[in-house]
C-alpha atoms as a PDB file:
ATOM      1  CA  UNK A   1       0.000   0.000   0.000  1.00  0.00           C
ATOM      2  CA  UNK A   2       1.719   3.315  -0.999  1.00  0.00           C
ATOM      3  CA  UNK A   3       1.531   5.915   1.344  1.00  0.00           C
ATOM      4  CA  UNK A   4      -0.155   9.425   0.781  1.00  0.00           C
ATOM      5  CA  UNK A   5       1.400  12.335  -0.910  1.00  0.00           C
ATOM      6  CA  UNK A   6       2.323  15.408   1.387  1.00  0.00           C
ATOM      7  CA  UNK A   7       0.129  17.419  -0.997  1.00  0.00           C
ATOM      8  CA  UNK A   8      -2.818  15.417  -0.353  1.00  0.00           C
ATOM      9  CA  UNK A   9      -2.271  15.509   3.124  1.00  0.00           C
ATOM     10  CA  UNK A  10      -1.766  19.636   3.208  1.00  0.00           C
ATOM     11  CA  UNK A  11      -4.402  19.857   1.138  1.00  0.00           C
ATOM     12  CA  UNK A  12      -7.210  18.174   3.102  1.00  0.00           C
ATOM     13  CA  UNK A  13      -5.500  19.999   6.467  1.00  0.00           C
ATOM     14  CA  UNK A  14      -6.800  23.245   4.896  1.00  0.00           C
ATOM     15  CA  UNK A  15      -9.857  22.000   3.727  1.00  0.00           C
ATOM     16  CA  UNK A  16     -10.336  20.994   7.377  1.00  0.00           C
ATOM     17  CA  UNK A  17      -9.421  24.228   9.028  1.00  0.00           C
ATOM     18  CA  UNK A  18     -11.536  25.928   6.425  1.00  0.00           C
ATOM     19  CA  UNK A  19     -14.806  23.598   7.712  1.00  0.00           C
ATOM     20  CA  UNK A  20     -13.914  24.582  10.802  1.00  0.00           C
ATOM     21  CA  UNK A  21     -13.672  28.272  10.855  1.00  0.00           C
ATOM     22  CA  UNK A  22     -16.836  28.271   8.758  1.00  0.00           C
ATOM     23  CA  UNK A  23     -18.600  26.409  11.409  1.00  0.00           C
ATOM     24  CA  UNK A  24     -17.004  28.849  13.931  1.00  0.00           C
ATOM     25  CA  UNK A  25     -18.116  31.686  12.436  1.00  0.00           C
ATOM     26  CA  UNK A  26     -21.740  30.387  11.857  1.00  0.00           C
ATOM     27  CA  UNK A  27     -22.426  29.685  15.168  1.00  0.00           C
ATOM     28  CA  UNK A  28     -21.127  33.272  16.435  1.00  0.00           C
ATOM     29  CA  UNK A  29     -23.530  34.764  13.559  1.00  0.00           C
ATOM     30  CA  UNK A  30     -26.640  33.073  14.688  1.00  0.00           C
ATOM     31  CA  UNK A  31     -25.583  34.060  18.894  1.00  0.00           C
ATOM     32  CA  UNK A  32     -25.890  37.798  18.051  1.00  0.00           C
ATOM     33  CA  UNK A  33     -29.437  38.791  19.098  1.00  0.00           C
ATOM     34  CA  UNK A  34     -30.707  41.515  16.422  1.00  0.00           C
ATOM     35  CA  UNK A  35     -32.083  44.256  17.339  1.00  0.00           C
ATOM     36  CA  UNK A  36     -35.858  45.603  17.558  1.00  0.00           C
ATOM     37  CA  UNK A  37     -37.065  47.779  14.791  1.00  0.00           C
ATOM     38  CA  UNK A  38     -38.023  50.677  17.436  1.00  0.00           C
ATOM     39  CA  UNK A  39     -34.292  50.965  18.009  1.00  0.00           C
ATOM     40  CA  UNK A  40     -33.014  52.023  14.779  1.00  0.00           C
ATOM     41  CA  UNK A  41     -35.509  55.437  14.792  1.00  0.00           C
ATOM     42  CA  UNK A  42     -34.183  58.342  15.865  1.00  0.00           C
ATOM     43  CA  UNK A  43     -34.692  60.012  19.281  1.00  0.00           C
ATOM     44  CA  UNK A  44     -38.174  62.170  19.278  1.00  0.00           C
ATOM     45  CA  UNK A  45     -37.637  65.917  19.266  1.00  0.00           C
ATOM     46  CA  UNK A  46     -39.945  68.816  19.391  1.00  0.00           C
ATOM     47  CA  UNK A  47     -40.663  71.755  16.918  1.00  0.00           C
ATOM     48  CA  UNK A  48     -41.094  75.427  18.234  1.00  0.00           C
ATOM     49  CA  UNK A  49     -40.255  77.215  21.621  1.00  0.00           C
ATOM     50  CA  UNK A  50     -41.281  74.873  24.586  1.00  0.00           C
ATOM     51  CA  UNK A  51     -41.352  75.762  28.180  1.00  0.00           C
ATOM     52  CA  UNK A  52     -41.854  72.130  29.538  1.00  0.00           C
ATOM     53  CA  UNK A  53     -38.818  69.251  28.321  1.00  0.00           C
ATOM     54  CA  UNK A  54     -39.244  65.750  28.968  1.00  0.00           C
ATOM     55  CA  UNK A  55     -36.675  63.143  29.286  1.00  0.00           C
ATOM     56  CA  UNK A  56     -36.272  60.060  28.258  1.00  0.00           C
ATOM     57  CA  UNK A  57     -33.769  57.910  26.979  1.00  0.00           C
ATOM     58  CA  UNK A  58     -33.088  56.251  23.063  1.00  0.00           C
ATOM     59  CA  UNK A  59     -30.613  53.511  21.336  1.00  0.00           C
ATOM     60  CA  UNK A  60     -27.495  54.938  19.663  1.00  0.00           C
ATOM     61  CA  UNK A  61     -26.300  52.534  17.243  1.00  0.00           C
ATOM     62  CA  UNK A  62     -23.054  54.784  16.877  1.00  0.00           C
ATOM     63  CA  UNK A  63     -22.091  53.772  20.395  1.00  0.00           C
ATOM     64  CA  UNK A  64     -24.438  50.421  20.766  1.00  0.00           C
ATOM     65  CA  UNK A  65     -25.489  51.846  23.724  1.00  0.00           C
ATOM     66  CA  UNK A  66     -28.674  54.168  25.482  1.00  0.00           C
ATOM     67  CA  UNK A  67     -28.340  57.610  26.017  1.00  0.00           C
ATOM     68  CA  UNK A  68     -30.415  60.607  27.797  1.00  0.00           C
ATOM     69  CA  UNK A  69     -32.313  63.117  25.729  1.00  0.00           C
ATOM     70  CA  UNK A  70     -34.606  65.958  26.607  1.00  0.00           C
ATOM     71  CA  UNK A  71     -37.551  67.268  24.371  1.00  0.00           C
ATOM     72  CA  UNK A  72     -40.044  69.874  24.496  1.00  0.00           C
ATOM     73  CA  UNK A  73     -43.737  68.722  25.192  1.00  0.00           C
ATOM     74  CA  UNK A  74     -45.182  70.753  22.858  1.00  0.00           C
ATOM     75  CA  UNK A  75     -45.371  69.710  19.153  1.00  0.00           C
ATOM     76  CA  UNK A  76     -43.222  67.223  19.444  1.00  0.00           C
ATOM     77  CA  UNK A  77     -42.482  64.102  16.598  1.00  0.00           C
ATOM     78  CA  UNK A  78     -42.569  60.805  17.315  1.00  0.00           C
ATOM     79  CA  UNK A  79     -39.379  58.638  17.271  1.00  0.00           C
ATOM     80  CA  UNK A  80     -37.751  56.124  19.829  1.00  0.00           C
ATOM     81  CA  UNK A  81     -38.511  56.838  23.294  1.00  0.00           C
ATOM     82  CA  UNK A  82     -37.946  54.706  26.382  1.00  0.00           C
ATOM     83  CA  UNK A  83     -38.987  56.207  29.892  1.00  0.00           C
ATOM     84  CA  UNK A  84     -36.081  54.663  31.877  1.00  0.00           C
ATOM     85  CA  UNK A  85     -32.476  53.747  30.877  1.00  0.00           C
ATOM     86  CA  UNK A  86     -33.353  49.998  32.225  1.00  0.00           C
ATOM     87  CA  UNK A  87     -36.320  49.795  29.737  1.00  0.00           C
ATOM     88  CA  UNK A  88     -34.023  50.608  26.565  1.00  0.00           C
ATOM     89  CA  UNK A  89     -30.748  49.079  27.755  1.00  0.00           C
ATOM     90  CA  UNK A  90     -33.002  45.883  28.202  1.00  0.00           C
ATOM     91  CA  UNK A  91     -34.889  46.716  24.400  1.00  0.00           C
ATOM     92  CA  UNK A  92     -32.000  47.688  22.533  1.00  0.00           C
ATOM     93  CA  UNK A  93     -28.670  46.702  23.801  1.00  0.00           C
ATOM     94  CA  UNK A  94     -29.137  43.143  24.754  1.00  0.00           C
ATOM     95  CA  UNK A  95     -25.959  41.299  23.982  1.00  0.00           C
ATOM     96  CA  UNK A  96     -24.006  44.418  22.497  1.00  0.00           C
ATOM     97  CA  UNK A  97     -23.121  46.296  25.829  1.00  0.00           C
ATOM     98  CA  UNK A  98     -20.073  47.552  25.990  1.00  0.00           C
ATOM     99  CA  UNK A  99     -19.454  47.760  29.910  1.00  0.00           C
ATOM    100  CA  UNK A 100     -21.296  45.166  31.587  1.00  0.00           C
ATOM    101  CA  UNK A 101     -21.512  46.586  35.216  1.00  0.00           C
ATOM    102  CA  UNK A 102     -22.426  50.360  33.733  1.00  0.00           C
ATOM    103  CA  UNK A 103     -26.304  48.817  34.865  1.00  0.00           C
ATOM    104  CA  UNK A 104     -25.838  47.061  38.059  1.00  0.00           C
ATOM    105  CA  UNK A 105     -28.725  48.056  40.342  1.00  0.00           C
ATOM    106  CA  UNK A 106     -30.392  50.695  38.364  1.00  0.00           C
END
């Protein structure tokens, strides 16, 4: 019985490794959690001069992470709105966040 090449044999190592990282890969895509439609819209904001603001809080995909906001109550437009930084860190974030303990007992 002749024995295999060294060809043969570097070329089904790579093939391996390829099948491998593919399967790698694959299972890391299908992990990621996507994200709710309501967290791609932008922030609500008002139109005119306002004497009362509100606060709340939206989803920045730039940073993958919630931030405050403050809007006027009158005429304002609709957009992304959470009332607490819990409520949209637990929306929008999910698997994303960037500093794990930046939540702890909120």
């Amino acid at each position: 019985m002749s024995r295999p090449k060294p060809v043969v044999l570097s070329l089904l190592l790579v093939v391996l490794l390829l099948l491998i990282h593919h399967h790698h890969h694959s299972a890391d895509a299908r992990s990621v959690p996507s994200i709710p439609s309501i967290c791609n819209k932008p922030p609500p904001r008002s139109e005119g001069i306002c004497t009362i603001e509100f606060e709340g809080y939206f989803f920045d995909p730039a940073i993958l992470d919630c931030r405050m906001y403050l809007v006027g109550a009158c005429h304002s437009t609709p957009g992304q709105s959470f009332g607490s930084l819990q409520d949209c860190v637990s929306t929008c974030v999910l698997g994303n966040r960037r500093n794990h303990d930046l939540y702890v007992n909120e």
